[in-house]
Protein backbone atom coordinates (compact mmCIF):
# COMPACT_ATOMS: atom_id res chain seq x y z
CA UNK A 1 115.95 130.09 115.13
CA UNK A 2 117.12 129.77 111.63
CA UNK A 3 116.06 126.24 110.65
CA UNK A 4 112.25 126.78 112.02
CA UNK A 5 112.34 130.31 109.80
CA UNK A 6 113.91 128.33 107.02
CA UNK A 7 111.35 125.51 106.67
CA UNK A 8 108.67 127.92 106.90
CA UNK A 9 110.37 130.33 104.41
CA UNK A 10 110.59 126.46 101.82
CA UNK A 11 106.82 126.55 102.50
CA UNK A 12 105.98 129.74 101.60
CA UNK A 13 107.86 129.91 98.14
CA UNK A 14 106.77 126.37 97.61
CA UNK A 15 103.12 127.42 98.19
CA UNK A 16 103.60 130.33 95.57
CA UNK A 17 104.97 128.17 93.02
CA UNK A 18 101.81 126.28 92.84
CA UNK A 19 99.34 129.23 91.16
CA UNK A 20 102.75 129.46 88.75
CA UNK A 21 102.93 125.63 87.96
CA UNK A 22 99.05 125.39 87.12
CA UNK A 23 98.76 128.64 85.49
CA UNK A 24 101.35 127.49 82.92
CA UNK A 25 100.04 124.23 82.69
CA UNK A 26 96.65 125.46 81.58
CA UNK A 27 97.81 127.78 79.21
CA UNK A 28 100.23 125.54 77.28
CA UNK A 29 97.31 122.50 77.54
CA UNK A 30 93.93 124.91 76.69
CA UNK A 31 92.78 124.75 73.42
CA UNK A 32 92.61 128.03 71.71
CA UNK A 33 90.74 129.10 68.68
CA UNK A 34 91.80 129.65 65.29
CA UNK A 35 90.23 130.78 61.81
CA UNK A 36 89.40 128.78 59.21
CA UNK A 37 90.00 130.87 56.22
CA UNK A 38 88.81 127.80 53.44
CA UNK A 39 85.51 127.63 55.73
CA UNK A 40 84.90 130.95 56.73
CA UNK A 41 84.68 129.74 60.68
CA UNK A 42 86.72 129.24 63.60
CA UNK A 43 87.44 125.72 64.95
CA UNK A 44 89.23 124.71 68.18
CA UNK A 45 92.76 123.38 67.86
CA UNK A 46 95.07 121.93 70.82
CA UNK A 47 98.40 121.82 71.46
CA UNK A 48 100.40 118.26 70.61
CA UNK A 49 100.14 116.45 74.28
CA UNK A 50 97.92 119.07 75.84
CA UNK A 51 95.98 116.82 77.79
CA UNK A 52 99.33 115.35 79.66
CA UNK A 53 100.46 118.82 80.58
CA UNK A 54 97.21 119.73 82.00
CA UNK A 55 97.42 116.74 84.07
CA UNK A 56 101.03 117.00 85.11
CA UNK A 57 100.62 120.26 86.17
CA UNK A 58 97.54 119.57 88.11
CA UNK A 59 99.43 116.79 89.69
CA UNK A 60 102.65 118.51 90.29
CA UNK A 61 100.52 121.43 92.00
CA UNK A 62 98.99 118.31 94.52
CA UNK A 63 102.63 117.49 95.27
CA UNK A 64 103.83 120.93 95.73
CA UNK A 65 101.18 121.94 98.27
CA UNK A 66 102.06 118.66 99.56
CA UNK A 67 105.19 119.59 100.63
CA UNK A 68 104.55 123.22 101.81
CA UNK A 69 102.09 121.41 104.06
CA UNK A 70 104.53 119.00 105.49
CA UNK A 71 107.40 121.93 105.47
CA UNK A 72 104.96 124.28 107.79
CA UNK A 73 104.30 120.86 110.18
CA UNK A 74 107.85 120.68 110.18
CA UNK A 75 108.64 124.23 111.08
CA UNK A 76 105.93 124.36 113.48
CA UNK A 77 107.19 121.15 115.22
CA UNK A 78 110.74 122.71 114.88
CA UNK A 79 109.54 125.72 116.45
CA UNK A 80 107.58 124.79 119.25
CA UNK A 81 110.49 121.77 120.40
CA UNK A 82 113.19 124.70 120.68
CA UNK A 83 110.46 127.12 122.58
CA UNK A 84 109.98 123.89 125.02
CA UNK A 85 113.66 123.50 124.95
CA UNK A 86 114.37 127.45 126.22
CA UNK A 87 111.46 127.33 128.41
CA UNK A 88 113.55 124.26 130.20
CA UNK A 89 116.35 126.10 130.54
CA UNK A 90 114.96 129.34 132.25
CA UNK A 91 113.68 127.58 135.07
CA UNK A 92 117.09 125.47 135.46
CA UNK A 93 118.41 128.70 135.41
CA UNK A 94 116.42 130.00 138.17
């Protein structure tokens, strides 16, 4: 029983690593404001290479719950084959 639990236990901690990928991504890549103290106003400024983190991390998030997807299939198909497989063997047994 320890591979199904394992695959599932991959997809759960891969599934809570995506909020933690895109929340950093969009916090490094967001443009934040800043005071202009010649002008007397605030203006928008970005981190150098924002824009690629922001879409890294969106795409890295896609792959992640990706793979916690295919990682609950797999436990589920995991699962269900070694139910099937006990299930033979009771009634062989009886």
């Amino acid at each position: 029983m320890a591979k199904p639990l394992a695959w599932a236990g991959s997809s759960a901690l891969l599934l809570l690593l995506v909020p933690v990928v895109y929340g950093r991504a969009m916090a490094y890549g967001a443009s934040f404001l800043v005071w202009d103290e010649q002008h007397s106003t605030y203006f928008y400024d970005e981190r150098p290479g924002g824009f690629v983190v922001i879409v890294a991390g969106l795409m890295a998030s896609v792959v992640l719950t990706l793979l916690a997807v295919g990682a609950a299939i797999r436990a589920g198909v995991l699962f269900v084959r070694r139910s099937r497989s006990r299930g033979r063997e009771a009634t062989a047994r009886a």
